[in-house]
Protein backbone atom coordinates (compact mmCIF):
# COMPACT_ATOMS: atom_id res chain seq x y z
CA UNK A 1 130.51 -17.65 13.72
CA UNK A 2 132.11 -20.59 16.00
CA UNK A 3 135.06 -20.58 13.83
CA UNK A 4 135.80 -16.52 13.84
CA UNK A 5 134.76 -16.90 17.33
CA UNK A 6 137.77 -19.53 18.13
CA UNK A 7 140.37 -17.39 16.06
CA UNK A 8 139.56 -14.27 17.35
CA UNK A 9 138.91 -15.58 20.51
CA UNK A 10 135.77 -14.16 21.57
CA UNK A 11 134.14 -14.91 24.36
CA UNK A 12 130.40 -16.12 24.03
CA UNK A 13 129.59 -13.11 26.32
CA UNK A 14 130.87 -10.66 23.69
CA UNK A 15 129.37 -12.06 20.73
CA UNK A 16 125.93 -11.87 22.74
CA UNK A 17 126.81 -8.03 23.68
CA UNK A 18 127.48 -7.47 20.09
CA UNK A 19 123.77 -9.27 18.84
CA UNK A 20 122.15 -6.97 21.41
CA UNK A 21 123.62 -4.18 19.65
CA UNK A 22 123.01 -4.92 16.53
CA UNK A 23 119.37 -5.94 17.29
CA UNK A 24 119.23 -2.14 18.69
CA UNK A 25 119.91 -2.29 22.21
CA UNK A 26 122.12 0.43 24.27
CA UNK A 27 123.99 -1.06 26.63
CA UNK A 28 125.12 1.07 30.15
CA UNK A 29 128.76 0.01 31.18
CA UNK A 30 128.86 -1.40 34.79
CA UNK A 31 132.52 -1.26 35.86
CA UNK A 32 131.65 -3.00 39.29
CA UNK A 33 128.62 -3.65 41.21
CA UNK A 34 125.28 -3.67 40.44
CA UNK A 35 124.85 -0.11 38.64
CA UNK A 36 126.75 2.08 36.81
CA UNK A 37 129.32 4.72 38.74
CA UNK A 38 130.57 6.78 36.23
CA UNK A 39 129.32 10.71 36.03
CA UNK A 40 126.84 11.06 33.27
CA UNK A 41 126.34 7.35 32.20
CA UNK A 42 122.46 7.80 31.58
CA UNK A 43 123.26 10.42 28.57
CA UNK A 44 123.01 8.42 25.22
CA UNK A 45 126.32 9.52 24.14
CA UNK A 46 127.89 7.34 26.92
CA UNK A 47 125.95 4.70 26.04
CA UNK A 48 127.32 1.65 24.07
CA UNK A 49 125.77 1.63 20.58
CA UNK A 50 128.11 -0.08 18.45
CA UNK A 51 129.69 -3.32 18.86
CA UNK A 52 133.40 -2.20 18.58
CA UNK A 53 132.34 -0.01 21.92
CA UNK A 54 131.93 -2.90 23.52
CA UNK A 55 135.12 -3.84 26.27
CA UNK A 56 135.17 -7.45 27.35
CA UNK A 57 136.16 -6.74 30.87
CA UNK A 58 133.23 -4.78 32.59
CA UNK A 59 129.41 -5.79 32.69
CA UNK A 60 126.44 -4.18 30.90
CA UNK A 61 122.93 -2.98 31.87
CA UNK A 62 120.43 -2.07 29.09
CA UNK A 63 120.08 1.29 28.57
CA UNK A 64 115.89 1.22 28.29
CA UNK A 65 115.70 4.64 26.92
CA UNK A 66 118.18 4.56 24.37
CA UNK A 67 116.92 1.03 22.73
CA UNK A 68 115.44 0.93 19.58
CA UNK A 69 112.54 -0.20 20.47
CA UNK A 70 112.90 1.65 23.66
CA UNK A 71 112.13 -0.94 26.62
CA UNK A 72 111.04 -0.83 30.27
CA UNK A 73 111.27 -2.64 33.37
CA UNK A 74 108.64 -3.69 36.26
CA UNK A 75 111.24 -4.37 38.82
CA UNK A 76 109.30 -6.18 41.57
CA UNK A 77 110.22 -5.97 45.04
CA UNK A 78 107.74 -7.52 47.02
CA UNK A 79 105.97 -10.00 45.21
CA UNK A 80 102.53 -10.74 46.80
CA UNK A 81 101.99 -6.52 47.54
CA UNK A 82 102.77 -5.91 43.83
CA UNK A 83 100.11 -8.68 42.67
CA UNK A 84 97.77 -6.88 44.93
CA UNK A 85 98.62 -3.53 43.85
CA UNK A 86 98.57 -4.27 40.30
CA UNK A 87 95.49 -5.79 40.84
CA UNK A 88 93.54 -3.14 42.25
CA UNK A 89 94.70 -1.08 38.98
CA UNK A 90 93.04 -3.78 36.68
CA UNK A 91 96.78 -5.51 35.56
CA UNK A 92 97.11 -9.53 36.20
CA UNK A 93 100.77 -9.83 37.10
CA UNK A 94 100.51 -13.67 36.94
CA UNK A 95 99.02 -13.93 33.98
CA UNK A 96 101.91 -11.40 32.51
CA UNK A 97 104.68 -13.79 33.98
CA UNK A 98 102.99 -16.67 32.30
CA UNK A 99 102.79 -15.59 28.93
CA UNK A 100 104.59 -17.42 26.38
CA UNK A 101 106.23 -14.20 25.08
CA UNK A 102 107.50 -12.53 28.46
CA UNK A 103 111.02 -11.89 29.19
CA UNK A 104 111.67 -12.32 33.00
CA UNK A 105 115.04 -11.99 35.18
CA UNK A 106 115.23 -14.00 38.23
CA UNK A 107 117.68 -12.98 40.72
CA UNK A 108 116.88 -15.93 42.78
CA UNK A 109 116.29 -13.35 45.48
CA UNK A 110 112.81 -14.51 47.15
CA UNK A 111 109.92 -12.13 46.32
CA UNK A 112 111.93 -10.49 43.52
CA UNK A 113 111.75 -10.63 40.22
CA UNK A 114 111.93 -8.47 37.22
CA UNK A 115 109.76 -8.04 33.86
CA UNK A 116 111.04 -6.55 30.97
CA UNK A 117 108.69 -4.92 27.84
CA UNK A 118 109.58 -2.92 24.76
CA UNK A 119 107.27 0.32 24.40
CA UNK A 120 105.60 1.55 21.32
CA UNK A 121 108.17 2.95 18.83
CA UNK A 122 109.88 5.90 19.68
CA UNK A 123 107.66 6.57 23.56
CA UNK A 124 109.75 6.47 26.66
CA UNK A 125 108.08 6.93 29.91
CA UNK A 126 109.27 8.84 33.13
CA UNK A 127 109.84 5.63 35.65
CA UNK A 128 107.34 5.54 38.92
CA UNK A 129 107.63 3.96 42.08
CA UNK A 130 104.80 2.01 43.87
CA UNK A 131 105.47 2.24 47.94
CA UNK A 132 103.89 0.64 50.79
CA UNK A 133 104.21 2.02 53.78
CA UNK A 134 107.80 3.52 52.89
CA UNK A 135 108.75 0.08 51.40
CA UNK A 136 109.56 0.10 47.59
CA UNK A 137 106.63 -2.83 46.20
CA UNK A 138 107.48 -2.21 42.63
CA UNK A 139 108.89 0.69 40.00
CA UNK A 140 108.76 0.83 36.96
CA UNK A 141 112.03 2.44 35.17
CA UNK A 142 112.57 3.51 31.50
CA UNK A 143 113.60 6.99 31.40
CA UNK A 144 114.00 9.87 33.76
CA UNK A 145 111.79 12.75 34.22
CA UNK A 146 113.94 14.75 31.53
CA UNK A 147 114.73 12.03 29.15
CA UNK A 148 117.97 10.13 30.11
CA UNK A 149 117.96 6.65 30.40
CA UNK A 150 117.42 4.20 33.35
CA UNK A 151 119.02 1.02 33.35
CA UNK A 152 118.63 -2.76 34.83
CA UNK A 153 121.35 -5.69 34.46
């Protein structure tokens, strides 16, 4: 793949777009920013689901309801409330960070960070937020109360 990558000249970036893909992940074009702009962007059909969809020049969220498995996010905005919160509801948000098998995005933004899980085949789930005294602690996004997609970079 280095070699067709050097000829055709594509950028590491693009060839890991295109393994998403084909591994079964929808992708959410982000123009500019840090979320998508364009009217209806959460329907599936404006999704990108194929690799030749996929345009070098703008950035990408994954499209959790869309993926194949479908995945979710626990986007944590207040770190010690959410470990409290999520404690009180029986879930160990350490110990889920510290597993061997999670997938985490750090921002690098203090008390931030964001967890990222693949539901059981074919579910989605209508996203929720958790809020402390007006104060977003954590959500968690996959879907939208009638069925189109959330997103995360």
């Amino acid at each position: 793949m280095v070699a067709l990558n050097a000829v055709f000249h594509v950028s590491p970036l693009t060839s890991m777009l295109e393994a998403y893909v084909r591994a079964g992940f929808a992708l959410v074009p982000i123009i500019q920013g840090k979320g998508p702009t364009t009217t209806g962007w959460n329907k599936r059909e404006n999704c990108i689901t194929r690799p030749e969809q996929i345009d070098p020049t703008v950035g990408y969220g994954l499209a959790h309801a869309y993926c194949m498995p479908v995945t979710c996010a626990l986007d944590i905005d207040s770190w010690g409330e959410a470990v409290e919160d999520l404690r009180a509801d029986g879930v160990d948000l350490l110990a889920l960070v510290d597993s061997p098998d999670s997938v985490m995005i750090d921002s690098g933004n203090p008390g931030h960070a964001k967890l990222l899980f693949t539901l059981p085949f074919g579910i989605t789930m209508p996203s929720k937020k958790a809020m402390l005294i007006g104060k977003v602690v954590f959500e968690l996004r996959c879907a939208t109360t009638n069925g189109l997609t959330m997103q995360d970079l």
